[in-house]
N, C-alpha and C. Protein backbone atom coordinates (compact mmCIF):
# COMPACT_ATOMS: atom_id res chain seq x y z
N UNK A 1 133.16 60.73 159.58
CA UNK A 1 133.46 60.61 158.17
C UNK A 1 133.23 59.17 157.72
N UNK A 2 132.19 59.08 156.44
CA UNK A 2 132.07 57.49 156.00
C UNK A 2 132.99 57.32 155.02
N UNK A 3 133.77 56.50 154.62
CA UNK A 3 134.05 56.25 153.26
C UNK A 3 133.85 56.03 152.29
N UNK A 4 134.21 56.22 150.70
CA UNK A 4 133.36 56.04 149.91
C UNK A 4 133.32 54.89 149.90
N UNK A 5 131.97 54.43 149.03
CA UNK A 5 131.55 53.10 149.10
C UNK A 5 131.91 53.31 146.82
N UNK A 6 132.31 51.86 147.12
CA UNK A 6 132.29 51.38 145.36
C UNK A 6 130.75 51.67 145.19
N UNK A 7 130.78 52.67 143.82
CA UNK A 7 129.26 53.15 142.94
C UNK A 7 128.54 51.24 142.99
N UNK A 8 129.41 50.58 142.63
CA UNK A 8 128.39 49.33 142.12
C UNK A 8 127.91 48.86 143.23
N UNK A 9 128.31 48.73 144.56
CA UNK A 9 127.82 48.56 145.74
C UNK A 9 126.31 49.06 146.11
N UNK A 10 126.08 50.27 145.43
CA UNK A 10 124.93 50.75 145.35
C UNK A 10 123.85 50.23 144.45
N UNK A 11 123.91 49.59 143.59
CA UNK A 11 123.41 48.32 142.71
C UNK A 11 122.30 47.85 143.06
N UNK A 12 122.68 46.65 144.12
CA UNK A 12 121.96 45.60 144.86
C UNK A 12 120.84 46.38 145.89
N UNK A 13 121.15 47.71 146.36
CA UNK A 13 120.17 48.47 147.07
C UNK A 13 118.98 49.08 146.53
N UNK A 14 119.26 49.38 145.18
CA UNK A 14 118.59 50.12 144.25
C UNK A 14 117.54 49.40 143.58
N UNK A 15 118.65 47.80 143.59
CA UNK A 15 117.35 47.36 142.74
C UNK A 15 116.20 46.58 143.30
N UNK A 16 116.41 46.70 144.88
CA UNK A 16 114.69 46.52 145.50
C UNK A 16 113.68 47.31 144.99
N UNK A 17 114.15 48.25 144.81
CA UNK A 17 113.11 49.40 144.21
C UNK A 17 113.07 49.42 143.06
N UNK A 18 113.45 49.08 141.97
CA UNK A 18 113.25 48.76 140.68
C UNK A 18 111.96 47.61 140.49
N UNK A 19 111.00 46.70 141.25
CA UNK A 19 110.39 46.05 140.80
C UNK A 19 109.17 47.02 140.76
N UNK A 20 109.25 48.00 141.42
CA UNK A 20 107.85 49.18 141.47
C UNK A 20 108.08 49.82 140.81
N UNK A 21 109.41 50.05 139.56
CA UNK A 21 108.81 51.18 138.51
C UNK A 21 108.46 50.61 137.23
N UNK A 22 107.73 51.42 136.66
CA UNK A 22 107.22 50.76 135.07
C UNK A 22 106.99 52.50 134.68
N UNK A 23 107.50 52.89 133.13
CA UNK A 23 107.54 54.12 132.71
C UNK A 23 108.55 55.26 133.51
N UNK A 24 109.11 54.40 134.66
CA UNK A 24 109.91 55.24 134.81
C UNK A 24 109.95 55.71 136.64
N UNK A 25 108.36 55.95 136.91
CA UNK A 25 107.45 56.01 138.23
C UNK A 25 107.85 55.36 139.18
N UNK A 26 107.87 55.49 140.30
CA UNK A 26 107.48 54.41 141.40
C UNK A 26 105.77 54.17 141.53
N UNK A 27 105.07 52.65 141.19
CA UNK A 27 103.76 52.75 141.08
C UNK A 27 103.44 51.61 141.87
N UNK A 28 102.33 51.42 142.43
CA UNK A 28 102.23 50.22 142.81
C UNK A 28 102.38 49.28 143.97
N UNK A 29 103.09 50.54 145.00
CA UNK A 29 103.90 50.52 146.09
C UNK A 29 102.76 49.45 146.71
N UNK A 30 103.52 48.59 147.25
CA UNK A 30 103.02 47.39 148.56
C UNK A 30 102.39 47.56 149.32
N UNK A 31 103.33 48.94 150.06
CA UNK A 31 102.93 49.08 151.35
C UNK A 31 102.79 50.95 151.96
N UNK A 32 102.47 51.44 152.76
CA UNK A 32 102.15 52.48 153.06
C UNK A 32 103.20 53.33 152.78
N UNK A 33 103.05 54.55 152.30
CA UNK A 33 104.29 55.06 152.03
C UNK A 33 103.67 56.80 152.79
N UNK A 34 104.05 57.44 153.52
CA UNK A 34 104.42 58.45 153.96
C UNK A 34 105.23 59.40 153.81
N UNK A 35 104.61 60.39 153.22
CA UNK A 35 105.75 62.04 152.91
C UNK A 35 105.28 63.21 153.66
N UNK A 36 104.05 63.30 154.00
CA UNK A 36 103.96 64.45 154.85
C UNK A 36 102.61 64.42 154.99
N UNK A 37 102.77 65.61 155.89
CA UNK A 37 101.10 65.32 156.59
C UNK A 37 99.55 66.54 155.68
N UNK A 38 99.11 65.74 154.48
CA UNK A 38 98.19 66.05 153.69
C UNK A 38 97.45 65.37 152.93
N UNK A 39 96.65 65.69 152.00
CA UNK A 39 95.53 64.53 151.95
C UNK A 39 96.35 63.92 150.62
N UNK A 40 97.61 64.43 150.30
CA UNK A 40 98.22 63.06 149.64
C UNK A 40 98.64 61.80 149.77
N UNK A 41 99.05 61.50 151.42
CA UNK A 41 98.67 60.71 152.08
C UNK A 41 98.21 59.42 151.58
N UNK A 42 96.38 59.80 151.40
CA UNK A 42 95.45 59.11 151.49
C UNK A 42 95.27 58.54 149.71
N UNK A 43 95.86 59.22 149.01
CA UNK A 43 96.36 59.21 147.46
C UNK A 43 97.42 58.48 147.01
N UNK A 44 97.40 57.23 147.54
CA UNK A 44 99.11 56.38 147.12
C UNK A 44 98.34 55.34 146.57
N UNK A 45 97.45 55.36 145.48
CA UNK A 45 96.71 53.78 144.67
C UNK A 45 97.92 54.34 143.38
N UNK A 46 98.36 52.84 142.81
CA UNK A 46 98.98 53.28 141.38
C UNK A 46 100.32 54.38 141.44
N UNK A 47 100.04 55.15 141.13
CA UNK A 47 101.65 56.49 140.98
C UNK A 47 101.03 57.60 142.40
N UNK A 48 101.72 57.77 143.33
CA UNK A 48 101.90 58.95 144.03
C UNK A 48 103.07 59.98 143.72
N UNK A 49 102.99 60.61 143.03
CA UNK A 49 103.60 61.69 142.64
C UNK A 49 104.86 62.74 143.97
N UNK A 50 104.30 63.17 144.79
CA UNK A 50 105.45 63.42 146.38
C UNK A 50 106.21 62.00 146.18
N UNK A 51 105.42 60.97 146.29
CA UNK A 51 106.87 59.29 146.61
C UNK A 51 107.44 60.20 145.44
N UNK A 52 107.23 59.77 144.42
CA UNK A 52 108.51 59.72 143.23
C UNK A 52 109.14 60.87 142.49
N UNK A 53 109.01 62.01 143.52
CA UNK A 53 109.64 63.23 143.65
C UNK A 53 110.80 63.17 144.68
N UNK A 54 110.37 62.07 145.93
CA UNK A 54 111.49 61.98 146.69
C UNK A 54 112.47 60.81 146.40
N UNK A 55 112.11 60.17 145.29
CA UNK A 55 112.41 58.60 144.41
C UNK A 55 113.68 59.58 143.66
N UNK A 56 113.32 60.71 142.86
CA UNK A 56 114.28 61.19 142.10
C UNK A 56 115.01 61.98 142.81
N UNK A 57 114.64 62.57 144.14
CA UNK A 57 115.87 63.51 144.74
C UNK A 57 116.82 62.27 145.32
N UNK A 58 116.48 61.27 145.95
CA UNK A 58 117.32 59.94 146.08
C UNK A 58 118.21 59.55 144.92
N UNK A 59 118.16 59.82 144.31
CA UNK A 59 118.29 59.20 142.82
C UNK A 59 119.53 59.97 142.64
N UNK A 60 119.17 61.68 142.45
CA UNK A 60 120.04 62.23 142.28
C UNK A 60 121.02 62.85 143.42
N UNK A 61 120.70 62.57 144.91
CA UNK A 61 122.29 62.40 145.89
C UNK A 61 122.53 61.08 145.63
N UNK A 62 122.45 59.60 145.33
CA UNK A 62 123.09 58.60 145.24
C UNK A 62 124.04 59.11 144.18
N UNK A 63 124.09 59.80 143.07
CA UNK A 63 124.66 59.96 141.96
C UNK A 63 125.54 60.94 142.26
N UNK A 64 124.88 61.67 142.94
CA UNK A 64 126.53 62.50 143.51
C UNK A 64 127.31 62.33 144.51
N UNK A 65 126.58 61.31 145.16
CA UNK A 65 127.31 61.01 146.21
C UNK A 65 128.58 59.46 145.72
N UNK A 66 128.06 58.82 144.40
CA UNK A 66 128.80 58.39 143.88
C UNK A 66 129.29 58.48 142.71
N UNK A 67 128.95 59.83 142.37
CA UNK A 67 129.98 60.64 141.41
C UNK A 67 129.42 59.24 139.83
N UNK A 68 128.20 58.93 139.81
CA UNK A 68 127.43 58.60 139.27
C UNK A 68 126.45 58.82 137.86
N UNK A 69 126.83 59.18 136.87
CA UNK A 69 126.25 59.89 135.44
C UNK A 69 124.96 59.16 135.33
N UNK A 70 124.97 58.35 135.49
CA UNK A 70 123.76 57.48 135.11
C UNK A 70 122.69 57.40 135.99
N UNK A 71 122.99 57.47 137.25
CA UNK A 71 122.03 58.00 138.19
C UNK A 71 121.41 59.03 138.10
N UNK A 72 122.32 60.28 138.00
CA UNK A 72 121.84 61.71 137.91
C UNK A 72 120.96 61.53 136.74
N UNK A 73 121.51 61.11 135.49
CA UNK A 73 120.65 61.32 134.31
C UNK A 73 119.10 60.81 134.70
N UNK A 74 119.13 59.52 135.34
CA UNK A 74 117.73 58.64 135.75
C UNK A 74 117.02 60.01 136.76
N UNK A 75 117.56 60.68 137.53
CA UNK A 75 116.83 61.30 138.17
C UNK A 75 116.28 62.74 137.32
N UNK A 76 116.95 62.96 136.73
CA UNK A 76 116.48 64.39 135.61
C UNK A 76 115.64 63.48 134.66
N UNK A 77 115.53 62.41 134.27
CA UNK A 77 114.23 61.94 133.60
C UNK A 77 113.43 61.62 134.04
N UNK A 78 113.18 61.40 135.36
CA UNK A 78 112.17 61.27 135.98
C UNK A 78 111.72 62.32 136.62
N UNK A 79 112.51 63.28 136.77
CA UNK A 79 111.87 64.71 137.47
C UNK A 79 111.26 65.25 136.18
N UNK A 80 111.57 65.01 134.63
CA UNK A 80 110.89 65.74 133.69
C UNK A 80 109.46 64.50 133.56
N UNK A 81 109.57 63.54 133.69
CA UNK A 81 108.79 62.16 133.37
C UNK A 81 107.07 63.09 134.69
N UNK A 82 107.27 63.21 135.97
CA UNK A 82 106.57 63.90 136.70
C UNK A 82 106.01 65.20 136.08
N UNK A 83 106.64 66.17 136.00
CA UNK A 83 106.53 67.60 135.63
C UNK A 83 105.56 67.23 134.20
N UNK A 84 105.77 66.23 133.38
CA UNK A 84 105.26 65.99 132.23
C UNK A 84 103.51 65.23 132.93
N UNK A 85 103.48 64.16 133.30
CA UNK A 85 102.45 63.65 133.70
C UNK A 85 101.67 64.32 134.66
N UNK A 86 102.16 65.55 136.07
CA UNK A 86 101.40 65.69 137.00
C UNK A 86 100.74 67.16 137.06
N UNK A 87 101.85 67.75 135.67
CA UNK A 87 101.72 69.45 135.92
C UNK A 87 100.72 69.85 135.42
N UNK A 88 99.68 70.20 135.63
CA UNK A 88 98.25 70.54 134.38
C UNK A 88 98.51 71.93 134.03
N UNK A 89 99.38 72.85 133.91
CA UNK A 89 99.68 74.32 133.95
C UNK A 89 99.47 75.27 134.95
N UNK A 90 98.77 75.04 135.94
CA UNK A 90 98.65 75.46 137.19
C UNK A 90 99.18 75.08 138.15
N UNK A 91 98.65 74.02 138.64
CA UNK A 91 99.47 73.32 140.20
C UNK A 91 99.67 71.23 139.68
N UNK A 92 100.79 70.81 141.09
CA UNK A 92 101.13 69.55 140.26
C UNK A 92 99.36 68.59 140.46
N UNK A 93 99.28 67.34 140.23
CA UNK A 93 98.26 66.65 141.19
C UNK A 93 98.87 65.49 141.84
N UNK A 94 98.28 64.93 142.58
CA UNK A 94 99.21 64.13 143.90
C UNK A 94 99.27 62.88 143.01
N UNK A 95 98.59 62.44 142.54
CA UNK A 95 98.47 60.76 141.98
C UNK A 95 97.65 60.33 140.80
N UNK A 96 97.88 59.25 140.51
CA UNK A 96 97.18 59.31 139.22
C UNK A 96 97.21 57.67 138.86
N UNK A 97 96.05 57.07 138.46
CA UNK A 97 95.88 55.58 138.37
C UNK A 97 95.82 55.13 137.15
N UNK A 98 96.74 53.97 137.06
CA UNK A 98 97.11 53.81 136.08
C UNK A 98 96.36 52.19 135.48
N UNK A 99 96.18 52.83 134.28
CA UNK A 99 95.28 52.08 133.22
C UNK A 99 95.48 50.99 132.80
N UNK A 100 96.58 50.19 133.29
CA UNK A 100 97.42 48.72 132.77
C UNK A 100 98.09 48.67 133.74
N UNK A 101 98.27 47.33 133.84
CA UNK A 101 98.80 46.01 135.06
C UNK A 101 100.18 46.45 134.96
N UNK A 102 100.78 46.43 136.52
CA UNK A 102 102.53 46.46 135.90
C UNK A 102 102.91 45.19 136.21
N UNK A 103 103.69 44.67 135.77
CA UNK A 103 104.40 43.34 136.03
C UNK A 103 105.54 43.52 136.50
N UNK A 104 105.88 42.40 137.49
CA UNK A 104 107.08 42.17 138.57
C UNK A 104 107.98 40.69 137.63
């Protein structure tokens, strides 16, 4: 059994990952990022779409795991923010490159 941890404690963890979003996304990523074994993979320039599907399921157990409104909400806008940018009415697409610089 862990204890709970103070929500704001979770803060300072979170916001390493805040210098890679812009619109909302994780974009831009540094360094190799790995979700499973397919040719999305090879698709992580700009927005990878799997990362920031597993960006918002993170998103939304941090928020319940710290009983968190503002988390959860960030993760239901970004699961609609995806569904909006990746869904073409058929199937999602893995990634998608983006047209302007993000700044750190």
């Amino acid at each position: 059994f862990m204890p709970m941890r103070n929500p704001k404690l979770a803060e300072p963890e979170l916001a390493v990952i805040r210098k890679w979003v812009a619109d909302g996304l994780l974009e831009k990523l540094e360094s190799w990022v790995f979700v499973e074994w397919s040719k999305a993979n090879e698709l992580t320039q700009d927005v990878n779409y799997p990362t920031n599907m597993l960006y918002s399921a993170m998103l939304a157990a941090t928020g319940r795991l710290y009983k968190d409104s503002n988390l959860i909400n960030k993760a239901n806008k970004l699961k609609d923010t995806i569904c909006e940018k990746s869904f073409n009415g058929t199937f999602f697409t893995d990634n998608a490159i983006c047209a302007y610089p993000i700044t750190t």
